[in-house]
PDB file of N, CA and C in Angstrom:
ATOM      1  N   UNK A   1      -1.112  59.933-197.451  1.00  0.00           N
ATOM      2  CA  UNK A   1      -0.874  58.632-196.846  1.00  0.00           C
ATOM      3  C   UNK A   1      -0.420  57.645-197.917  1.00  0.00           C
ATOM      4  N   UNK A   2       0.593  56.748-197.408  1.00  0.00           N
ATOM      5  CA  UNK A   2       0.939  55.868-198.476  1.00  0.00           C
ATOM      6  C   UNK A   2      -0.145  54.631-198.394  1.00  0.00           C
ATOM      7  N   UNK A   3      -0.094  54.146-199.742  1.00  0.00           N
ATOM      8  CA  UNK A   3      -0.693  53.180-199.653  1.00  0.00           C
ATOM      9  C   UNK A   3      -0.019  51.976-200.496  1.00  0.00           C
ATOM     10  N   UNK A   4      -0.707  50.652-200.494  1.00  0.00           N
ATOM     11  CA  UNK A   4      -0.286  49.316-200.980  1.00  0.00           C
ATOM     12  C   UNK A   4      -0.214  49.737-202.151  1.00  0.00           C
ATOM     13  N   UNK A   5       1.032  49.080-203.475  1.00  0.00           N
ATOM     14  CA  UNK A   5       0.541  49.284-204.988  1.00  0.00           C
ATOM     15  C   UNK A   5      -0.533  48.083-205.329  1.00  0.00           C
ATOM     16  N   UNK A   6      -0.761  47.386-204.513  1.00  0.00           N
ATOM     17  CA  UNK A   6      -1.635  46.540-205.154  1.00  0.00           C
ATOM     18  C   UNK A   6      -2.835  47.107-205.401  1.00  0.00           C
ATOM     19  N   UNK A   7      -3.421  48.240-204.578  1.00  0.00           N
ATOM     20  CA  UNK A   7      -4.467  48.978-204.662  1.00  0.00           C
ATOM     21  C   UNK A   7      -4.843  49.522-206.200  1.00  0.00           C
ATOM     22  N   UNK A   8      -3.843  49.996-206.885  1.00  0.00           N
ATOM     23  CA  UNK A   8      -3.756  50.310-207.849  1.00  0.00           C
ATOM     24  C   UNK A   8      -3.648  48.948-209.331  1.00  0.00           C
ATOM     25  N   UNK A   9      -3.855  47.545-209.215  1.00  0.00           N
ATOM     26  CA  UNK A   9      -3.992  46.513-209.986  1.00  0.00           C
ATOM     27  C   UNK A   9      -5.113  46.833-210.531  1.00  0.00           C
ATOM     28  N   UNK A  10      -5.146  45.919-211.795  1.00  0.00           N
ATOM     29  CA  UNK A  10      -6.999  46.477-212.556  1.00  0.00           C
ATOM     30  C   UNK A  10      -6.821  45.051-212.801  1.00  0.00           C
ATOM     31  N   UNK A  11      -8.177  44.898-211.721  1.00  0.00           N
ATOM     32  CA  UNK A  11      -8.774  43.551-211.321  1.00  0.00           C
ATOM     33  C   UNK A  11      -8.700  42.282-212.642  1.00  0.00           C
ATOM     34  N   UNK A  12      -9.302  43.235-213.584  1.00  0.00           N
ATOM     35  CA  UNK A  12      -9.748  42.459-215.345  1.00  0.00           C
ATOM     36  C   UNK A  12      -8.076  41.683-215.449  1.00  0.00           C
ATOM     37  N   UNK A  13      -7.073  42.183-215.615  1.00  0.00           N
ATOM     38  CA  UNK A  13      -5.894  42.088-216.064  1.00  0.00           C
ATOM     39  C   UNK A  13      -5.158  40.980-214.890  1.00  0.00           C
ATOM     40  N   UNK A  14      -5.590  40.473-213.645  1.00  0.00           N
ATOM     41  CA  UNK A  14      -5.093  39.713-212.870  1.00  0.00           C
ATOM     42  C   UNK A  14      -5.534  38.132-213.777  1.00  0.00           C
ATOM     43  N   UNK A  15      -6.358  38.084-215.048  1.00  0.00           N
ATOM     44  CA  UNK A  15      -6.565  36.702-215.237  1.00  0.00           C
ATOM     45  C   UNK A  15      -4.888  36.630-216.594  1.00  0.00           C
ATOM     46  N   UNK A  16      -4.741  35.170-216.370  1.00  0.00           N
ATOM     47  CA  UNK A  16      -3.337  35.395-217.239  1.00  0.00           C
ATOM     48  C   UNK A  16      -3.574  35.424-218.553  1.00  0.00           C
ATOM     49  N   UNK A  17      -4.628  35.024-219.215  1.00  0.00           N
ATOM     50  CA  UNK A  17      -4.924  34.986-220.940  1.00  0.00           C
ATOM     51  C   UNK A  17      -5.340  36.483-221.101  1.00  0.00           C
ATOM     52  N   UNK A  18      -6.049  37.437-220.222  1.00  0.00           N
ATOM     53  CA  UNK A  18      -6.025  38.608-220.370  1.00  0.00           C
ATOM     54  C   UNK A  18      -5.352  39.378-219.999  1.00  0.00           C
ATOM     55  N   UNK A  19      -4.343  39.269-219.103  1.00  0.00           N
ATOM     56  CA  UNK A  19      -3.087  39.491-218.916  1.00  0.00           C
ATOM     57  C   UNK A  19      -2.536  39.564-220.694  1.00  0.00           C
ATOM     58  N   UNK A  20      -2.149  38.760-221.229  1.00  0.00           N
ATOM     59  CA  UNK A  20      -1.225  38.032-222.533  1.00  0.00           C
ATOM     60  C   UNK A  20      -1.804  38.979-223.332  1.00  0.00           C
ATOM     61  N   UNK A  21      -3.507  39.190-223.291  1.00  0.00           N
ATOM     62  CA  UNK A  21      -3.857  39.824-224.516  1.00  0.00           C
ATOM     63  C   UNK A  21      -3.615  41.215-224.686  1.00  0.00           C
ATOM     64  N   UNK A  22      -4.109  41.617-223.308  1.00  0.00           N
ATOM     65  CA  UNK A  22      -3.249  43.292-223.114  1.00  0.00           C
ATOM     66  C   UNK A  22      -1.833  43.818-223.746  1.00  0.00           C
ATOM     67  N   UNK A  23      -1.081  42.512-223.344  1.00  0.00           N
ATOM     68  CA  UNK A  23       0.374  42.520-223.439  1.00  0.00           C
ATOM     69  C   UNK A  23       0.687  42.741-224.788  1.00  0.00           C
ATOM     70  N   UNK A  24      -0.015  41.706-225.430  1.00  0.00           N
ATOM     71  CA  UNK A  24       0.070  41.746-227.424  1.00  0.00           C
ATOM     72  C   UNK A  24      -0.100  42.996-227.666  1.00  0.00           C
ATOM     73  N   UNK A  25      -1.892  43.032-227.333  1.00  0.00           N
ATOM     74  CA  UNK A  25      -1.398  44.281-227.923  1.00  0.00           C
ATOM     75  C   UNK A  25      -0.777  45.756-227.490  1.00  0.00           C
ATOM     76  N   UNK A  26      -0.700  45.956-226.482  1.00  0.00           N
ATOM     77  CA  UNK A  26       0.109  47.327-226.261  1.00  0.00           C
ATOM     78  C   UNK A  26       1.270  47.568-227.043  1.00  0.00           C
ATOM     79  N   UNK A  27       2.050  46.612-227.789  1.00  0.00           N
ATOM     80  CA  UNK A  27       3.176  47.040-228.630  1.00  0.00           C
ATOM     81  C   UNK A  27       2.577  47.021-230.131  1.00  0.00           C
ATOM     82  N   UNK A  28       1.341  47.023-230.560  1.00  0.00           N
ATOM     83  CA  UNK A  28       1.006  47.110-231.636  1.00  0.00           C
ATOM     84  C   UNK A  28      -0.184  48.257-232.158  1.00  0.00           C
ATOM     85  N   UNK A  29      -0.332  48.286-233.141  1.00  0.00           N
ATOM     86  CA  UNK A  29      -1.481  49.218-233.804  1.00  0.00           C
ATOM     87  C   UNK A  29      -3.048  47.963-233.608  1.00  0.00           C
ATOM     88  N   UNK A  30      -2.907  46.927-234.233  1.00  0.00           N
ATOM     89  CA  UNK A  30      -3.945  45.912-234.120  1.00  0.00           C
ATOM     90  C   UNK A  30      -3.391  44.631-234.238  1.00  0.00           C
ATOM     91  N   UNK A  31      -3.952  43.785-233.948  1.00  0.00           N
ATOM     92  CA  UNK A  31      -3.682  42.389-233.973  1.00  0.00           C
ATOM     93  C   UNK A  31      -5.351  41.543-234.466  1.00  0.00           C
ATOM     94  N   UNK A  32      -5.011  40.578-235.782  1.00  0.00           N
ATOM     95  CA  UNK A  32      -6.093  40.122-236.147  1.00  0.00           C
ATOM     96  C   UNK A  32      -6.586  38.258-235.263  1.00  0.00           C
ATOM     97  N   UNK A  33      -7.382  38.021-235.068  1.00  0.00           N
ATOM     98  CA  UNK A  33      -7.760  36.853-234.611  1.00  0.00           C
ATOM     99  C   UNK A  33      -6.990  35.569-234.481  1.00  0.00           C
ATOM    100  N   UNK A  34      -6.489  35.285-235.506  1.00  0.00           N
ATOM    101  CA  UNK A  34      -5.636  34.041-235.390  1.00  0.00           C
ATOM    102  C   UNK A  34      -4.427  34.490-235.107  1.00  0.00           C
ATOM    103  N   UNK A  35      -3.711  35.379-235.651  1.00  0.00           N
ATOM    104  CA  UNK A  35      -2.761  35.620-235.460  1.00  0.00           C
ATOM    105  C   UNK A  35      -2.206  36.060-233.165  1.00  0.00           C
ATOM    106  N   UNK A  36      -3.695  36.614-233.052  1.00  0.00           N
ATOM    107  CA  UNK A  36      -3.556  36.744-231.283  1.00  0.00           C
ATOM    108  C   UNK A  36      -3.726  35.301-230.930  1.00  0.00           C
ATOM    109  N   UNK A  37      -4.841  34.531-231.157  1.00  0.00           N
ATOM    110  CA  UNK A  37      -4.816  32.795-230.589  1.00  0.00           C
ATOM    111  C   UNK A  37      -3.854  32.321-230.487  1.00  0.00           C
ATOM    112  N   UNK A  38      -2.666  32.658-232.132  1.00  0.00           N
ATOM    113  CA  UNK A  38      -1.718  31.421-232.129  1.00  0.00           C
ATOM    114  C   UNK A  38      -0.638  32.111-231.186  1.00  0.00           C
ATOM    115  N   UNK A  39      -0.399  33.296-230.868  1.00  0.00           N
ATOM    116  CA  UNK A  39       0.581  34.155-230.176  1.00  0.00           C
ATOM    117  C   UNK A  39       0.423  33.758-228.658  1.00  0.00           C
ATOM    118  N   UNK A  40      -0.826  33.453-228.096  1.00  0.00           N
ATOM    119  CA  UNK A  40      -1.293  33.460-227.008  1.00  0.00           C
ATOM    120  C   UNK A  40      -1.804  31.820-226.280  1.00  0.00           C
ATOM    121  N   UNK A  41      -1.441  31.025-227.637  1.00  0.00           N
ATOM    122  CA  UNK A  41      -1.449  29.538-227.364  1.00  0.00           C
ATOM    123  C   UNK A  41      -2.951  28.743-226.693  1.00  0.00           C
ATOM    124  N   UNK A  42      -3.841  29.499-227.565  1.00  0.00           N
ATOM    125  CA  UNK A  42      -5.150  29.633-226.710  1.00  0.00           C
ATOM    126  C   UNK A  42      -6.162  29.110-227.691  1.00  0.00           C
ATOM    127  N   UNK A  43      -7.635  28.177-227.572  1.00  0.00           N
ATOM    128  CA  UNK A  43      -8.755  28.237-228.498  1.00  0.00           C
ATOM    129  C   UNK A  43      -9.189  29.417-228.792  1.00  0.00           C
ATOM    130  N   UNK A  44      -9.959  29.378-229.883  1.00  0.00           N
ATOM    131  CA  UNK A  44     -10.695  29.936-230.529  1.00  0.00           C
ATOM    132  C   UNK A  44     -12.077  31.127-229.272  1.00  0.00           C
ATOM    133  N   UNK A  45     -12.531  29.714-228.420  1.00  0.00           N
ATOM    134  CA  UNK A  45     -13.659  29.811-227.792  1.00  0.00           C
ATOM    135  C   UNK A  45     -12.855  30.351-226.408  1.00  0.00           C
ATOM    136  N   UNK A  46     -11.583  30.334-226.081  1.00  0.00           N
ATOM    137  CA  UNK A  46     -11.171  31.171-224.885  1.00  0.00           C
ATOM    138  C   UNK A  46     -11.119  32.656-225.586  1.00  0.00           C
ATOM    139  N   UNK A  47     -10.222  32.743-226.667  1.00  0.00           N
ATOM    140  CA  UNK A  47      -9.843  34.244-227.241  1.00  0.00           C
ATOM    141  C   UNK A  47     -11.420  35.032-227.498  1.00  0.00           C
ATOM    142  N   UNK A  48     -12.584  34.286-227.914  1.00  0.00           N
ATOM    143  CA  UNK A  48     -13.476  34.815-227.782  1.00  0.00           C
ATOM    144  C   UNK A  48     -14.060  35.216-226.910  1.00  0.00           C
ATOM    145  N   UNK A  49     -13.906  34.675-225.652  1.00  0.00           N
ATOM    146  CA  UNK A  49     -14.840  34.956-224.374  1.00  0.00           C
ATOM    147  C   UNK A  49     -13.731  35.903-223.262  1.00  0.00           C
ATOM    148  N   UNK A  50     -12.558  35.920-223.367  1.00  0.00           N
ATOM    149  CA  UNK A  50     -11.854  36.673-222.974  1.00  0.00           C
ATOM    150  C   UNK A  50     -11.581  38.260-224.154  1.00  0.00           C
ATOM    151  N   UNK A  51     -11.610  37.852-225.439  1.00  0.00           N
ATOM    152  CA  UNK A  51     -12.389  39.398-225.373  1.00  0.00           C
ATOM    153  C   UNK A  51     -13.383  39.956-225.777  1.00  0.00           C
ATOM    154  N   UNK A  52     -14.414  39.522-225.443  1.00  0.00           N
ATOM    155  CA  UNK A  52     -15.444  40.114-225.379  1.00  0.00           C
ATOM    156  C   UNK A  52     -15.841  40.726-223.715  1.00  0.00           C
ATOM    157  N   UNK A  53     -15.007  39.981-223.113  1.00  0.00           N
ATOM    158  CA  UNK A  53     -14.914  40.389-220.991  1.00  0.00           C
ATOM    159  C   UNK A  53     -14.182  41.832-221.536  1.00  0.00           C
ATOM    160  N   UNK A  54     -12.792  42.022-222.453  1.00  0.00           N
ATOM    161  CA  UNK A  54     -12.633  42.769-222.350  1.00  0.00           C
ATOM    162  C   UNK A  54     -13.254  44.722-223.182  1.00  0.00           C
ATOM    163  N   UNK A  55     -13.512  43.784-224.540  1.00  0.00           N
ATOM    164  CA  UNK A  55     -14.608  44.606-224.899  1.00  0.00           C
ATOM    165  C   UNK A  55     -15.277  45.601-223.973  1.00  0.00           C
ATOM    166  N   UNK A  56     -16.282  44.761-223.268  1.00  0.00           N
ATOM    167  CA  UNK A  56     -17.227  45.439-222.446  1.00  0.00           C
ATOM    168  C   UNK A  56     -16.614  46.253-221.626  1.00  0.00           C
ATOM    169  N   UNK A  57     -15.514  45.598-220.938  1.00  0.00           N
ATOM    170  CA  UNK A  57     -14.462  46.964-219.917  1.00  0.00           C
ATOM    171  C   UNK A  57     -14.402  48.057-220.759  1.00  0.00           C
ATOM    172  N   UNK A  58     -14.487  48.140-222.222  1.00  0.00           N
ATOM    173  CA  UNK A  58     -13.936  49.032-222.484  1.00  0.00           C
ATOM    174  C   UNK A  58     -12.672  48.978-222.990  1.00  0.00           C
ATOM    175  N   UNK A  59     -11.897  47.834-222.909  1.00  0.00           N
ATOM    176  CA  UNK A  59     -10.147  48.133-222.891  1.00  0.00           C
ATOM    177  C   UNK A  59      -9.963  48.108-223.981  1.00  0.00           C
ATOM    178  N   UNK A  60     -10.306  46.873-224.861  1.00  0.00           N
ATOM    179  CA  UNK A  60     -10.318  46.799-226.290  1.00  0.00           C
ATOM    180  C   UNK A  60     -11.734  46.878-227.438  1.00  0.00           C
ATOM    181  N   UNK A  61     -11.140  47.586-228.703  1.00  0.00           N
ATOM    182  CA  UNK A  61     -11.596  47.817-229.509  1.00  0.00           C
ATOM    183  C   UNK A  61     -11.953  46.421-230.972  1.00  0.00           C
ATOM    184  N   UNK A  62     -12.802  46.103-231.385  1.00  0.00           N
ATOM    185  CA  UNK A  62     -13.120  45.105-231.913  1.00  0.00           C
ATOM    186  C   UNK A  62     -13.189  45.752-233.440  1.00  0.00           C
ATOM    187  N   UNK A  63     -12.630  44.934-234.248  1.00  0.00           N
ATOM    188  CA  UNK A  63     -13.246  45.693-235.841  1.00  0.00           C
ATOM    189  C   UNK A  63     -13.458  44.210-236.482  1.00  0.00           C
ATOM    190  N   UNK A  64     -14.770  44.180-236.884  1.00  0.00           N
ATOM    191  CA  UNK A  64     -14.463  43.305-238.136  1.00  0.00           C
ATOM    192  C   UNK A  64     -14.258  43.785-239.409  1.00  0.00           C
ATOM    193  N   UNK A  65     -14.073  42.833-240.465  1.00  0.00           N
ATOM    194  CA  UNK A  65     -14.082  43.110-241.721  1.00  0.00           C
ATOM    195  C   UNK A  65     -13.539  42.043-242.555  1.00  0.00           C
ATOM    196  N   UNK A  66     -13.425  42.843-243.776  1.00  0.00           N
ATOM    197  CA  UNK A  66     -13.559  41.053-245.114  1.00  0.00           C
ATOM    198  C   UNK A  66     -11.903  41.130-245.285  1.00  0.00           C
ATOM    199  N   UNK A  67     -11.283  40.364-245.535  1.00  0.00           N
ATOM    200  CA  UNK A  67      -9.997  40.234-246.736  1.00  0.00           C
ATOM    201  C   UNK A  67     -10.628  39.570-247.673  1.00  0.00           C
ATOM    202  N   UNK A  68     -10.866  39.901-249.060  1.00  0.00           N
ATOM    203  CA  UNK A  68     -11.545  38.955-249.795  1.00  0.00           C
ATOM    204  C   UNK A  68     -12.991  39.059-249.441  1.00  0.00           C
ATOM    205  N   UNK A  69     -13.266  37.469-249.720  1.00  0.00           N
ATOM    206  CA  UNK A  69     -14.761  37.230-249.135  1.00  0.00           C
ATOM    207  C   UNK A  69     -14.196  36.673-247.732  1.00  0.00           C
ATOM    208  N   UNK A  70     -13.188  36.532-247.304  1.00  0.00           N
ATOM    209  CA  UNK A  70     -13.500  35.903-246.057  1.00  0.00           C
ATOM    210  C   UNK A  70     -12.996  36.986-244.860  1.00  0.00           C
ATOM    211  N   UNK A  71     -14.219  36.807-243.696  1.00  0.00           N
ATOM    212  CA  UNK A  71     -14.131  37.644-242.776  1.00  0.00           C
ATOM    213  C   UNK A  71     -12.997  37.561-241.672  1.00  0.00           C
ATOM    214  N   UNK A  72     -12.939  38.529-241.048  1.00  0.00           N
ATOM    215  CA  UNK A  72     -11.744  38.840-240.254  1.00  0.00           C
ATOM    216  C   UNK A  72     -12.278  39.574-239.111  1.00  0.00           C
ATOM    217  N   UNK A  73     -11.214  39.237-238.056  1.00  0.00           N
ATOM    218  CA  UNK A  73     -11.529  40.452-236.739  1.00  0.00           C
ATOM    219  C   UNK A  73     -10.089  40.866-236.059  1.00  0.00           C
ATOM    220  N   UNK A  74     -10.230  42.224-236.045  1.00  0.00           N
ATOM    221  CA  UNK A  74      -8.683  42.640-235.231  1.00  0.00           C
ATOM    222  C   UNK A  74      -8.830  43.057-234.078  1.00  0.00           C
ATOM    223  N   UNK A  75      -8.096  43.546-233.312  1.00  0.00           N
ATOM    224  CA  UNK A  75      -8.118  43.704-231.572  1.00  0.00           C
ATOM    225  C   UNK A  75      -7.155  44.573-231.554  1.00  0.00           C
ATOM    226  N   UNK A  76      -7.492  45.877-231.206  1.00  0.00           N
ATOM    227  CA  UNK A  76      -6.605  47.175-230.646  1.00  0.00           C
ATOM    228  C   UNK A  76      -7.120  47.834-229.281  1.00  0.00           C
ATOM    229  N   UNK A  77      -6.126  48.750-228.609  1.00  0.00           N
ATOM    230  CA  UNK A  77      -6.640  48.638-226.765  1.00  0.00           C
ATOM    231  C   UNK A  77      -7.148  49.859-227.220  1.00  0.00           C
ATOM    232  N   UNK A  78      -8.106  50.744-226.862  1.00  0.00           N
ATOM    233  CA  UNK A  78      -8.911  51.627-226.215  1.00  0.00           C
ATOM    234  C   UNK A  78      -7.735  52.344-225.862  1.00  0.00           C
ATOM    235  N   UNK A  79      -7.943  53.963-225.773  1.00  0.00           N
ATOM    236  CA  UNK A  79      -7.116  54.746-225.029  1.00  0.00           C
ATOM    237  C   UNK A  79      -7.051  53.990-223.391  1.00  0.00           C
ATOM    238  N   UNK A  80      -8.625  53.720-223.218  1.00  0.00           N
ATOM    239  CA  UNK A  80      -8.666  53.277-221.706  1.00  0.00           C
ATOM    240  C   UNK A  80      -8.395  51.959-221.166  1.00  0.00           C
ATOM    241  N   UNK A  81      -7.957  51.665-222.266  1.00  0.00           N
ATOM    242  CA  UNK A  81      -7.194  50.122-222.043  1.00  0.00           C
ATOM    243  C   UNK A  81      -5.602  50.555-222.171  1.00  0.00           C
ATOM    244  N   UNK A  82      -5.198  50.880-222.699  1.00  0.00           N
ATOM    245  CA  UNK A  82      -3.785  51.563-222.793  1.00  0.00           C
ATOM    246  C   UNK A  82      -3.209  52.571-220.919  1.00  0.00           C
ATOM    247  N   UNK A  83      -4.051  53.124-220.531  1.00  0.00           N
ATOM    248  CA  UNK A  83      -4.165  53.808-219.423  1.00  0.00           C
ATOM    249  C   UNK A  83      -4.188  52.415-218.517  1.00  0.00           C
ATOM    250  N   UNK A  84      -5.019  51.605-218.670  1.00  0.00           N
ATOM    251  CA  UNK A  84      -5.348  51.044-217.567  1.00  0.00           C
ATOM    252  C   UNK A  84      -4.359  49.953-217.510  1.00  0.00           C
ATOM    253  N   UNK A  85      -3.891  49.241-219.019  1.00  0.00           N
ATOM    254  CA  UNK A  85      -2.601  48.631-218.811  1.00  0.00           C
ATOM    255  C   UNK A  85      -1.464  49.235-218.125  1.00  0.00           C
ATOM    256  N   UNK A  86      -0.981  50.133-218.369  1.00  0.00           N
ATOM    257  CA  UNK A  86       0.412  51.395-217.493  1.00  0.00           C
ATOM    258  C   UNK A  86      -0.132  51.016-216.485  1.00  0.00           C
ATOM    259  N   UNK A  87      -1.327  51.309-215.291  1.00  0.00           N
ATOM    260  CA  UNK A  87      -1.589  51.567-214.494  1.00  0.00           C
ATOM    261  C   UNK A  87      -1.407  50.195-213.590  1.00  0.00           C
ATOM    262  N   UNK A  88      -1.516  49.288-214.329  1.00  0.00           N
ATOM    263  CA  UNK A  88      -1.380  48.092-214.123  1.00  0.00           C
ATOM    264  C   UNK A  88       0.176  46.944-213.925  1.00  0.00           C
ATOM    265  N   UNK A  89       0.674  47.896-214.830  1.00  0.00           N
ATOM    266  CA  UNK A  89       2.373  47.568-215.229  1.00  0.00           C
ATOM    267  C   UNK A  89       2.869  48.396-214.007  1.00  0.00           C
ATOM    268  N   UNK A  90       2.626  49.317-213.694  1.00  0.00           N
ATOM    269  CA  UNK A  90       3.258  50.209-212.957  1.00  0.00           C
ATOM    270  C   UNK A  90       2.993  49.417-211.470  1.00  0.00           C
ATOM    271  N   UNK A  91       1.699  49.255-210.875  1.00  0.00           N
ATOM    272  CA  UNK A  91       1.184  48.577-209.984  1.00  0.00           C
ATOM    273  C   UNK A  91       2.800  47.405-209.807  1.00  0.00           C
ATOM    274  N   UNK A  92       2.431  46.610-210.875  1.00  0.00           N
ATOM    275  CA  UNK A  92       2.908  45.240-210.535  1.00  0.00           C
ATOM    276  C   UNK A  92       4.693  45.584-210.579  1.00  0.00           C
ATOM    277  N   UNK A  93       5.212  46.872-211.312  1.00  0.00           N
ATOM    278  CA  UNK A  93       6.588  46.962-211.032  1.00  0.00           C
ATOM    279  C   UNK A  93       7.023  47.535-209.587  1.00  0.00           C
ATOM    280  N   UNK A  94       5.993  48.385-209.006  1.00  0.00           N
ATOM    281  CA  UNK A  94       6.503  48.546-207.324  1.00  0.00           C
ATOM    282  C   UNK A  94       5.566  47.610-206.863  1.00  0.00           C
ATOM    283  N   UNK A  95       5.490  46.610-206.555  1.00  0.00           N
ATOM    284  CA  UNK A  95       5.295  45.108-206.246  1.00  0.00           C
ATOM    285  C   UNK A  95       6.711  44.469-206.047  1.00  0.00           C
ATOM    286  N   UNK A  96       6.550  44.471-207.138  1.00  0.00           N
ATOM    287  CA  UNK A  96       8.058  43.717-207.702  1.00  0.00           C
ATOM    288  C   UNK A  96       8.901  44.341-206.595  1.00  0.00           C
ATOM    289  N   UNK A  97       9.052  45.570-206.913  1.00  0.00           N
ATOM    290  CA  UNK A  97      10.133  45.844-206.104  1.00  0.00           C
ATOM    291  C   UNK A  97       9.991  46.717-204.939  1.00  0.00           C
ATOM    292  N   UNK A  98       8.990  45.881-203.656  1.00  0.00           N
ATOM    293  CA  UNK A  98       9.410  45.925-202.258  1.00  0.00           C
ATOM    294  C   UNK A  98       8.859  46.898-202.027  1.00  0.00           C
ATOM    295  N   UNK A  99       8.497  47.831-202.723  1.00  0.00           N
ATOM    296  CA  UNK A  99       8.309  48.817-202.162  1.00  0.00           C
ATOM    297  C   UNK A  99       6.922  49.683-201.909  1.00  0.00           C
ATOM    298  N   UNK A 100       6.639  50.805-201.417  1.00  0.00           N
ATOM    299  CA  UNK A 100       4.907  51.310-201.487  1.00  0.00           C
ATOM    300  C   UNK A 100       5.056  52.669-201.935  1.00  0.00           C
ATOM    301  N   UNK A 101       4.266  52.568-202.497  1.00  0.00           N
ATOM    302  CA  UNK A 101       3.350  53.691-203.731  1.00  0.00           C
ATOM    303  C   UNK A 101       3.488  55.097-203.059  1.00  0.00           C
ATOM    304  N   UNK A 102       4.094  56.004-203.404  1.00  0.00           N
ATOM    305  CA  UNK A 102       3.400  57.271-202.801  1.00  0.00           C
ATOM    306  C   UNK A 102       2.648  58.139-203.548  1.00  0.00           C
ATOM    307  N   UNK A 103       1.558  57.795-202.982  1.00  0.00           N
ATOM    308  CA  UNK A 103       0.485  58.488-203.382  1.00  0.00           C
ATOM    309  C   UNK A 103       0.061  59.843-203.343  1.00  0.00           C
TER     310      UNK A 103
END
């Protein structure tokens, strides 16, 4: 039976700053803290609380560590954040275009 592609959206990824962050990183190996804020036009205290939502999904991977003495944090997706982004891209491209999923 066919069904809607919306069925197939991952709920987490419908907010737009986690939307953006997915987005960063899927074309990268990691992305460090400021460098995702200033990319993503966002505080400090949103990039934190949006990923740590995603953390817990699972999607992304958290590392800290020092440059120097001063600390750092980078952000890379999870295999199951990588899966669940596609799954998500894919969703929203037969959306896009009119059409339904065969499942």
């Amino acid at each position: 039976m066919n069904t809607h592609p919306r069925h197939d959206l991952v709920e987490a990824l419908n907010h737009p700053v986690r939307f953006s962050f997915m987005a960063a990183l899927s074309g990268v190996e990691a992305l460090d803290f400021a460098s995702l804020r200033d990319l993503l036009e966002v505080s400090d205290s949103v990039l934190s609380r949006q990923a740590t939502q995603l953390e817990e999904l699972g999607l992304i991977k958290v590392k800290k560590g020092y440059i120097g003495k001063r600390p750092r944090t980078w952000f890379s997706l999870t295999s199951a954040g990588r899966t669940s982004w596609e799954k998500h891209l894919n969703a929203l491209h037969e959306i896009a275009q009119g059409g339904i999923s065969a499942n």
